[in-house]
N, C-alpha and C. Protein backbone atom coordinates (compact mmCIF):
# COMPACT_ATOMS: atom_id res chain seq x y z
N UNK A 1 3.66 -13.94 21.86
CA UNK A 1 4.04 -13.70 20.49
C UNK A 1 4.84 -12.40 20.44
N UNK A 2 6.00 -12.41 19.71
CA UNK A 2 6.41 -11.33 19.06
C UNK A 2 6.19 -10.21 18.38
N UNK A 3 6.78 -9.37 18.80
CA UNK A 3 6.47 -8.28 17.19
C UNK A 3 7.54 -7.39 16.60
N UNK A 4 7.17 -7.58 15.44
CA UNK A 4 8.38 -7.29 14.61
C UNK A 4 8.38 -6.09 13.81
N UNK A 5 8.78 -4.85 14.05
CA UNK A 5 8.66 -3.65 13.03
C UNK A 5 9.33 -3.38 12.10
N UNK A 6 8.67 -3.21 10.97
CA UNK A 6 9.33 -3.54 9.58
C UNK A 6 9.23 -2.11 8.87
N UNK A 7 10.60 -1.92 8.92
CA UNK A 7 11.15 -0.38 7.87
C UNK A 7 12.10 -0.33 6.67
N UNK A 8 11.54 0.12 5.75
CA UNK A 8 12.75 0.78 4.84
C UNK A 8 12.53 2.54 4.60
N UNK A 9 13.91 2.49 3.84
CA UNK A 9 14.01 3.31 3.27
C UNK A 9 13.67 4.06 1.80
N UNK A 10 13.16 2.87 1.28
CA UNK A 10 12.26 2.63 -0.44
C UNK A 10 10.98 2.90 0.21
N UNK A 11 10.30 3.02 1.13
CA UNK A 11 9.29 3.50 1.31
C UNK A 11 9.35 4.47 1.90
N UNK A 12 8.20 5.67 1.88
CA UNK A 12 8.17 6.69 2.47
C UNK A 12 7.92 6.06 4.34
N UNK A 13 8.71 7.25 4.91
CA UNK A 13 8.69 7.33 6.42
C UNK A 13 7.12 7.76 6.73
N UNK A 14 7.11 6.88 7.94
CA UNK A 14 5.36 7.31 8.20
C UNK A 14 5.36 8.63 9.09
N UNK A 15 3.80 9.57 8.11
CA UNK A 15 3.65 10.67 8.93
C UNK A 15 3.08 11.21 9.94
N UNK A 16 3.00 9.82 10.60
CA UNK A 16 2.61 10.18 11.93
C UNK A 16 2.89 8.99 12.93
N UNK A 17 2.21 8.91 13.72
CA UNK A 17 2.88 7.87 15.12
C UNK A 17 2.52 6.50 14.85
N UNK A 18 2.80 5.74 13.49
CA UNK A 18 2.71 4.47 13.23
C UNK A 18 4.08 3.76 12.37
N UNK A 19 4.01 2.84 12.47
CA UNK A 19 4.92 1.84 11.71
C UNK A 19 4.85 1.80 10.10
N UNK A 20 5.82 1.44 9.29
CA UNK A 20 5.30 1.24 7.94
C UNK A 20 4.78 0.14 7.82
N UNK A 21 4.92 -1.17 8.35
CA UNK A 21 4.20 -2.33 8.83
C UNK A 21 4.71 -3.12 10.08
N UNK A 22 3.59 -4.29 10.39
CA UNK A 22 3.82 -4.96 11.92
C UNK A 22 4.03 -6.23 11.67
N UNK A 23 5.11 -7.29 11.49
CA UNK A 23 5.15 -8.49 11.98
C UNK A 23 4.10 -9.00 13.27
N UNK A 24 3.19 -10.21 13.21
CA UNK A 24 3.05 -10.34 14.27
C UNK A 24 2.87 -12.10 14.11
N UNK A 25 4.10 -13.10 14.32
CA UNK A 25 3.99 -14.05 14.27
C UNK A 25 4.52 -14.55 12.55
N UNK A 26 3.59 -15.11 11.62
CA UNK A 26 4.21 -15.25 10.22
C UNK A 26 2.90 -14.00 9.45
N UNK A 27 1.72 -13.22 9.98
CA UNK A 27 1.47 -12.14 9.13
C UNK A 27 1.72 -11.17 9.46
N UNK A 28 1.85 -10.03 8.21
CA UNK A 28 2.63 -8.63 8.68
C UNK A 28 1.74 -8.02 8.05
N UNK A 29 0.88 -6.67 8.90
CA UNK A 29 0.11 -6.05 8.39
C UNK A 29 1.26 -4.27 8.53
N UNK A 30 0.13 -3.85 7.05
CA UNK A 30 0.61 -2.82 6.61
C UNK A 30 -0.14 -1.98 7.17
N UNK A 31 0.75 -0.64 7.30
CA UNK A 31 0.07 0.55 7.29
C UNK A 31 -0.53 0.91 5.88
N UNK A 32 -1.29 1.65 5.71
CA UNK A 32 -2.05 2.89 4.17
C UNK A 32 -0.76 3.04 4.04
N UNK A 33 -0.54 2.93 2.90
CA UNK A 33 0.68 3.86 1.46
C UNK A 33 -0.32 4.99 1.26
N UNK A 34 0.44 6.29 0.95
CA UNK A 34 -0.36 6.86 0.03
C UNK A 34 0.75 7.11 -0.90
N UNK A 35 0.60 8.19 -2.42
CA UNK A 35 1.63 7.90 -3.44
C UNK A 35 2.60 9.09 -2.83
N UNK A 36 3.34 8.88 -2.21
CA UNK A 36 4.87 9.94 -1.66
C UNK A 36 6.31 8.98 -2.02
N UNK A 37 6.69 9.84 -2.70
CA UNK A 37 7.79 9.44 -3.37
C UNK A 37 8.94 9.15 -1.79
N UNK A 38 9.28 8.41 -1.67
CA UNK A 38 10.40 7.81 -0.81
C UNK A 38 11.41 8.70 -0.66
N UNK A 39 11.65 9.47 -1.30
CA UNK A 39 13.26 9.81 -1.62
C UNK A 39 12.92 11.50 -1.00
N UNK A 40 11.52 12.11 -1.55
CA UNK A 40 11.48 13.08 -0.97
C UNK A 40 10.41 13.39 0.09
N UNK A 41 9.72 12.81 0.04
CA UNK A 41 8.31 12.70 0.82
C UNK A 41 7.14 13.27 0.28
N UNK A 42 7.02 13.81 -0.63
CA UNK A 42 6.39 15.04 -1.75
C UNK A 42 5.46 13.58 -1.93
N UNK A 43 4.30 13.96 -2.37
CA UNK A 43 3.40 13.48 -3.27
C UNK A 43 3.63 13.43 -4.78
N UNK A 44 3.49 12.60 -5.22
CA UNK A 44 3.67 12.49 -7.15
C UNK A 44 3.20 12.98 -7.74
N UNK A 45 3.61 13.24 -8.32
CA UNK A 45 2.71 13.99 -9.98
C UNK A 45 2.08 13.06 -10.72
N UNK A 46 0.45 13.52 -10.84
CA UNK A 46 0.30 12.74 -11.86
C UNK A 46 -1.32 12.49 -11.51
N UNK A 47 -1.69 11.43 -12.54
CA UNK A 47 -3.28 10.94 -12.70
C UNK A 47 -3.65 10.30 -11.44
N UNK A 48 -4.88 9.32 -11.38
CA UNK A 48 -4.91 8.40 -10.06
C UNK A 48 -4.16 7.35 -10.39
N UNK A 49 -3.87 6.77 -11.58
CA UNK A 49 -2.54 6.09 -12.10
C UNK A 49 -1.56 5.97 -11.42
N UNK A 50 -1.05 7.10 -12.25
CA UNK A 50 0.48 7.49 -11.41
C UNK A 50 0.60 7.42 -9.76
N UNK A 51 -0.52 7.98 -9.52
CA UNK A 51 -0.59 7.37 -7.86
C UNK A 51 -0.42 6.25 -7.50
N UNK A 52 -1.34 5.78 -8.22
CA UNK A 52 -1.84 4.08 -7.47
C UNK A 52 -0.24 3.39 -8.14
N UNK A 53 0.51 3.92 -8.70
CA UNK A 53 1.41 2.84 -9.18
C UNK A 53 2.61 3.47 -8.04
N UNK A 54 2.80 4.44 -7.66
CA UNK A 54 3.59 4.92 -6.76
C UNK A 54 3.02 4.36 -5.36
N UNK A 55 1.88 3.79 -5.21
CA UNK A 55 1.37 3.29 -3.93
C UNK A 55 1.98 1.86 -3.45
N UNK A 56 1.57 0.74 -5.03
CA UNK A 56 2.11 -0.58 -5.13
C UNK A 56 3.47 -0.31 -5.08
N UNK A 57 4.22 0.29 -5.69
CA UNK A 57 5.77 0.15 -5.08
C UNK A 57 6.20 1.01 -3.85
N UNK A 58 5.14 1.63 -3.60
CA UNK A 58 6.09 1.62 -1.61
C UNK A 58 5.36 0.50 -1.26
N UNK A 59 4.34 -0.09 -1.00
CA UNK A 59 3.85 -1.41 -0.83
C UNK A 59 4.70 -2.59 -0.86
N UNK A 60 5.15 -2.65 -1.98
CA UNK A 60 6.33 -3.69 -2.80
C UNK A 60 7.44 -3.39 -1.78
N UNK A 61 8.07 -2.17 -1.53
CA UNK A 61 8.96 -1.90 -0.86
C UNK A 61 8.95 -2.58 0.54
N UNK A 62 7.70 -2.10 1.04
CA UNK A 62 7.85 -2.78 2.23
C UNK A 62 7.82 -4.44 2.34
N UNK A 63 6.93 -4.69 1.38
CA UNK A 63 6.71 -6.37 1.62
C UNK A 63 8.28 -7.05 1.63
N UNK A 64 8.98 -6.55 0.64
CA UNK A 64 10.37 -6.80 0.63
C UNK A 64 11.00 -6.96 1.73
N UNK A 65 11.18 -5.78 2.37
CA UNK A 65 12.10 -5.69 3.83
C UNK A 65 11.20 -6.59 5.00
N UNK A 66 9.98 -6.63 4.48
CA UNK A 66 9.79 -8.39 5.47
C UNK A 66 9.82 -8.98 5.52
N UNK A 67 10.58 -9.25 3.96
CA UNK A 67 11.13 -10.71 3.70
C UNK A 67 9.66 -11.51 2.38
N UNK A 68 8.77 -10.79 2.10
CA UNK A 68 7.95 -11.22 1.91
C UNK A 68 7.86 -10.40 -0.37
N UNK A 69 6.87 -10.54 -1.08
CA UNK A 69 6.24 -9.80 -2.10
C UNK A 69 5.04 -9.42 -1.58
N UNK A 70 4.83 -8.80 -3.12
CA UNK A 70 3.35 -8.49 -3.30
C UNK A 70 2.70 -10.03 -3.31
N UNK A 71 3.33 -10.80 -4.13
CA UNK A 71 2.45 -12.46 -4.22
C UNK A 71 1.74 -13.20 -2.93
N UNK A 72 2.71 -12.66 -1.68
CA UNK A 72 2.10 -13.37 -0.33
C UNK A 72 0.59 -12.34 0.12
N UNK A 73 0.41 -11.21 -0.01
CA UNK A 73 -0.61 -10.41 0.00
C UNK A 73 -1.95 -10.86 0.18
N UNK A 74 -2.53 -11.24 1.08
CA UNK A 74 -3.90 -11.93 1.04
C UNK A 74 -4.96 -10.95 1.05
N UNK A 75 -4.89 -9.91 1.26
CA UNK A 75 -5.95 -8.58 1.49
C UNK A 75 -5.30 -7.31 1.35
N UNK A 76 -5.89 -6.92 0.86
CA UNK A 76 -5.65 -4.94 0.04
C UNK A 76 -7.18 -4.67 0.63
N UNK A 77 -6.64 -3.40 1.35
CA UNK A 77 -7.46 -2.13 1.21
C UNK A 77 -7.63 -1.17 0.92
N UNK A 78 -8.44 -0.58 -0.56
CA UNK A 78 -8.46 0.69 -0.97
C UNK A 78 -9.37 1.82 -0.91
N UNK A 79 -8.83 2.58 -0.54
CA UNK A 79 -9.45 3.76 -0.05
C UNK A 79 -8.98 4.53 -1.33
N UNK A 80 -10.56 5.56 -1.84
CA UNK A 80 -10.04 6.26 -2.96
C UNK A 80 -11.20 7.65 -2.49
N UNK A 81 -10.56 8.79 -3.30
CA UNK A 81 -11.31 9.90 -2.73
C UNK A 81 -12.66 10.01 -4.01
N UNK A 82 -12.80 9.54 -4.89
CA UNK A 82 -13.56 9.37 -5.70
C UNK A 82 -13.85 7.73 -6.85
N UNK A 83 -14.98 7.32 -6.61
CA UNK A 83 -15.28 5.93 -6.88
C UNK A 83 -15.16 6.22 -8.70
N UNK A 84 -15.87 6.96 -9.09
CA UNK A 84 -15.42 7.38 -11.04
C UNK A 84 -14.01 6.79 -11.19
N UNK A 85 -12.92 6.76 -10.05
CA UNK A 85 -11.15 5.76 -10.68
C UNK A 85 -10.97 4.47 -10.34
N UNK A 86 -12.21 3.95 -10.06
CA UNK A 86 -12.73 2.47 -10.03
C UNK A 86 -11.55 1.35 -11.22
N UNK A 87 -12.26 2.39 -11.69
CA UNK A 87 -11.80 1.23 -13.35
C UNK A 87 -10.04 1.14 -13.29
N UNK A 88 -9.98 2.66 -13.43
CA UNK A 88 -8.25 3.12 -13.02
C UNK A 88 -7.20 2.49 -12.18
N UNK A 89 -8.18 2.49 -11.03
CA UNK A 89 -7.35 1.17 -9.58
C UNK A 89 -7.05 0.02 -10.07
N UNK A 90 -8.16 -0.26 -10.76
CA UNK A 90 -8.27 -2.07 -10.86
C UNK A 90 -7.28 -2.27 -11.85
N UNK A 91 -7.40 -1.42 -13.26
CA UNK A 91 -6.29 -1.73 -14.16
C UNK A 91 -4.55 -1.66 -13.61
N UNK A 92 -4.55 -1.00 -12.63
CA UNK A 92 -2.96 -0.93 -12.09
C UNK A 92 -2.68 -1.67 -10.77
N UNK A 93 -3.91 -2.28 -10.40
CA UNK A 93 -3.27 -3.01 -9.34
C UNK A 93 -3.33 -4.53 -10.29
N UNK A 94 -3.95 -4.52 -11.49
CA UNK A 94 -3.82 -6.15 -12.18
C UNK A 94 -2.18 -5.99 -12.59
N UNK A 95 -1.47 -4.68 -13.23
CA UNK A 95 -0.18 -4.59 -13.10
C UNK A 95 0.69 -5.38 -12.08
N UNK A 96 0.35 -5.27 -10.91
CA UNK A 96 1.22 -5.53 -9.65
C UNK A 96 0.50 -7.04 -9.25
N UNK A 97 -0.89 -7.44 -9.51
CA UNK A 97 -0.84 -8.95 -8.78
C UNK A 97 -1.48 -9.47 -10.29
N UNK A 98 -1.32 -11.29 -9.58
CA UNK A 98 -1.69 -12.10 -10.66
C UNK A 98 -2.32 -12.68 -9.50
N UNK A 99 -3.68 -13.60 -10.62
CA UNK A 99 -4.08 -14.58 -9.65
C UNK A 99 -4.08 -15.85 -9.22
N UNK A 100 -4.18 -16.21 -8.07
CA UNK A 100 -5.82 -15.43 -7.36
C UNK A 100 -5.11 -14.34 -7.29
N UNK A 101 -6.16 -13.27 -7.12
CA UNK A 101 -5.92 -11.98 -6.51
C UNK A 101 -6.24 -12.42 -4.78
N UNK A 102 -5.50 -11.32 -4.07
CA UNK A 102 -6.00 -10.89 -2.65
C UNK A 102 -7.53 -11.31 -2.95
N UNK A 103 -7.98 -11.13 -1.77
CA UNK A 103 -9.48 -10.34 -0.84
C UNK A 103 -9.21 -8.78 -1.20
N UNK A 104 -10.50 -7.89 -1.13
CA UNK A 104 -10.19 -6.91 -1.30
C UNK A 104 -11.36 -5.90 -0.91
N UNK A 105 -11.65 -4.70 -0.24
CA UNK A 105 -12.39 -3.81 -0.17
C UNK A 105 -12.06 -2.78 -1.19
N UNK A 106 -12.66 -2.29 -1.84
CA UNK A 106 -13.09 -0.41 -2.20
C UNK A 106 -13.80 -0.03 -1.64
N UNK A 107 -13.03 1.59 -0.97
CA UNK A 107 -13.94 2.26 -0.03
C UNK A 107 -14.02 3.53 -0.66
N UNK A 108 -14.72 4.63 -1.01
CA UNK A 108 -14.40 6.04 -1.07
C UNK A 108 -14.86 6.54 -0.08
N UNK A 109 -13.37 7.35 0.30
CA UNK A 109 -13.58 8.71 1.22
C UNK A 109 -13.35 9.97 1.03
N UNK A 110 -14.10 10.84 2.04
CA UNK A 110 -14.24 11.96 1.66
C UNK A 110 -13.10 12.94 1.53
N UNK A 111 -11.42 12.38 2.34
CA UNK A 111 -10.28 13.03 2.00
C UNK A 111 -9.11 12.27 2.77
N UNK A 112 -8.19 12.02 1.79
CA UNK A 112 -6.40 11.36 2.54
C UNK A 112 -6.11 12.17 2.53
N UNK A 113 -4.72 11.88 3.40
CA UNK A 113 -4.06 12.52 3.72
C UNK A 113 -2.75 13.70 2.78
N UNK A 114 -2.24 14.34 2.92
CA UNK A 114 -2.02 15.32 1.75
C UNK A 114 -2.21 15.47 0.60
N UNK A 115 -4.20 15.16 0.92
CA UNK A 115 -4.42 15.51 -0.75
C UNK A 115 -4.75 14.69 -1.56
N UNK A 116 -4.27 12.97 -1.14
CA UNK A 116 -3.52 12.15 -2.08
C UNK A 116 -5.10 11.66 -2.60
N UNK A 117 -5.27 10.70 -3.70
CA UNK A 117 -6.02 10.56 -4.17
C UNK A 117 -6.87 8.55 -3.74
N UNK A 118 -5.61 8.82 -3.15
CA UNK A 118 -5.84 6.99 -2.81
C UNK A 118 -4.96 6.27 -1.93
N UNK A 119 -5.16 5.59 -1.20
CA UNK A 119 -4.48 4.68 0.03
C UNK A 119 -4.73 3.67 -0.27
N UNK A 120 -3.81 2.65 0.04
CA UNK A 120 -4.02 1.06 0.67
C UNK A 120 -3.33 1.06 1.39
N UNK A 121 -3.90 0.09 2.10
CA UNK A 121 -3.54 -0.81 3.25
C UNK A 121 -3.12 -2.37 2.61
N UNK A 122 -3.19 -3.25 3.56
CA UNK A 122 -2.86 -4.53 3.21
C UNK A 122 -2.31 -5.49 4.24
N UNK A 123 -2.20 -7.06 4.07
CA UNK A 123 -2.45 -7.75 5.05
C UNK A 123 -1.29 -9.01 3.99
N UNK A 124 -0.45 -9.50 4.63
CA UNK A 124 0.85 -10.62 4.49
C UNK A 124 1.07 -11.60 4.81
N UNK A 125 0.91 -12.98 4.09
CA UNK A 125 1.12 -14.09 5.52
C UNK A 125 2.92 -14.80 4.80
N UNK A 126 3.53 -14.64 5.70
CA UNK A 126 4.69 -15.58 5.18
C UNK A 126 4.91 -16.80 5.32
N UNK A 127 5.29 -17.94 4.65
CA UNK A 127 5.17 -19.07 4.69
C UNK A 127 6.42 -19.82 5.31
C-alpha cells in the first residue's frame, strides 16, 4: 500500500516532525489541529469558540486538499484542556457536521500545545 502526504497551505504548517495528514489507501488520518491561524501561525484570539471554530476550518482545509470534506469524517478526536467547554465544543462542531455525526472521543488534558485550549484529531474514508 501507498502513502500519500497531504498538505496545504489553508492550514497551519505542522510544529513539529509530522504531516498535516496521511493517505493510506482510501482513509486519511489527520494530525491534532490546534486553533493557529494559517496565514500566521499565531494562535487566535478568542473564547474556546473561537478556537474550536478556527480548529474545524484548518480541519476543513485539510480534508479538502485530500480530495475529501468534513462529511466523509468518520471519527473526531477531542482533546480539551478543561471539560466545563463541553457544551461549547459540541455547539460548534454541530456548526461544521450534520448527521450521523462521526464516532467521537472527549478527552481533557492537562495542557496543548501553545497554550491552545483544544485539539482534534480525526479519521477520513474516501469513497
Amino acid at each position: 500500500m501507498s502513502l500519500s502526504i497531504i498538505s496545504t497551505d489553508q492550514a497551519p504548517a505542522a510544529i513539529g516532525p509530522y504531516s498535516q495528514a496521511v493517505r493510506a489507501g482510501s482513509t486519511v488520518y489527520f494530525s491534532g489541529q490546534i486553533p493557529l491561524d494559517p496565514a500566521t501561525g499565531a494562535l487566535v484570539d478568542g473564547d474556546i469558540a473561537a478556537q474550536t471554530r478556527r480548529v474545524f476550518d484548518n480541519l476543513a482545509a485539510v480534508a479538502q486538499a485530500a480530495g475529501g470534506s468534513l462529511a466523509q469524517i468518520v471519527r473526531v478526536g477531542i482533546y480539551v484542556t478543561d471539560l466545563a467547554n463541553f457544551a461549547a465544543v459540541n455547539a460548534v462542531m454541530a456548526e461544521y457536521f450534520l448527521q450521523p455525526y462521526p464516532a467521537r472521543s472527549t478527552i481533557e488534558v492537562s495542557a496543548l500545545p501553545k497554550a491552545a485550549q483544544v485539539e482534534v484529531d480525526a479519521v477520513m474514508v474516501l469513497a
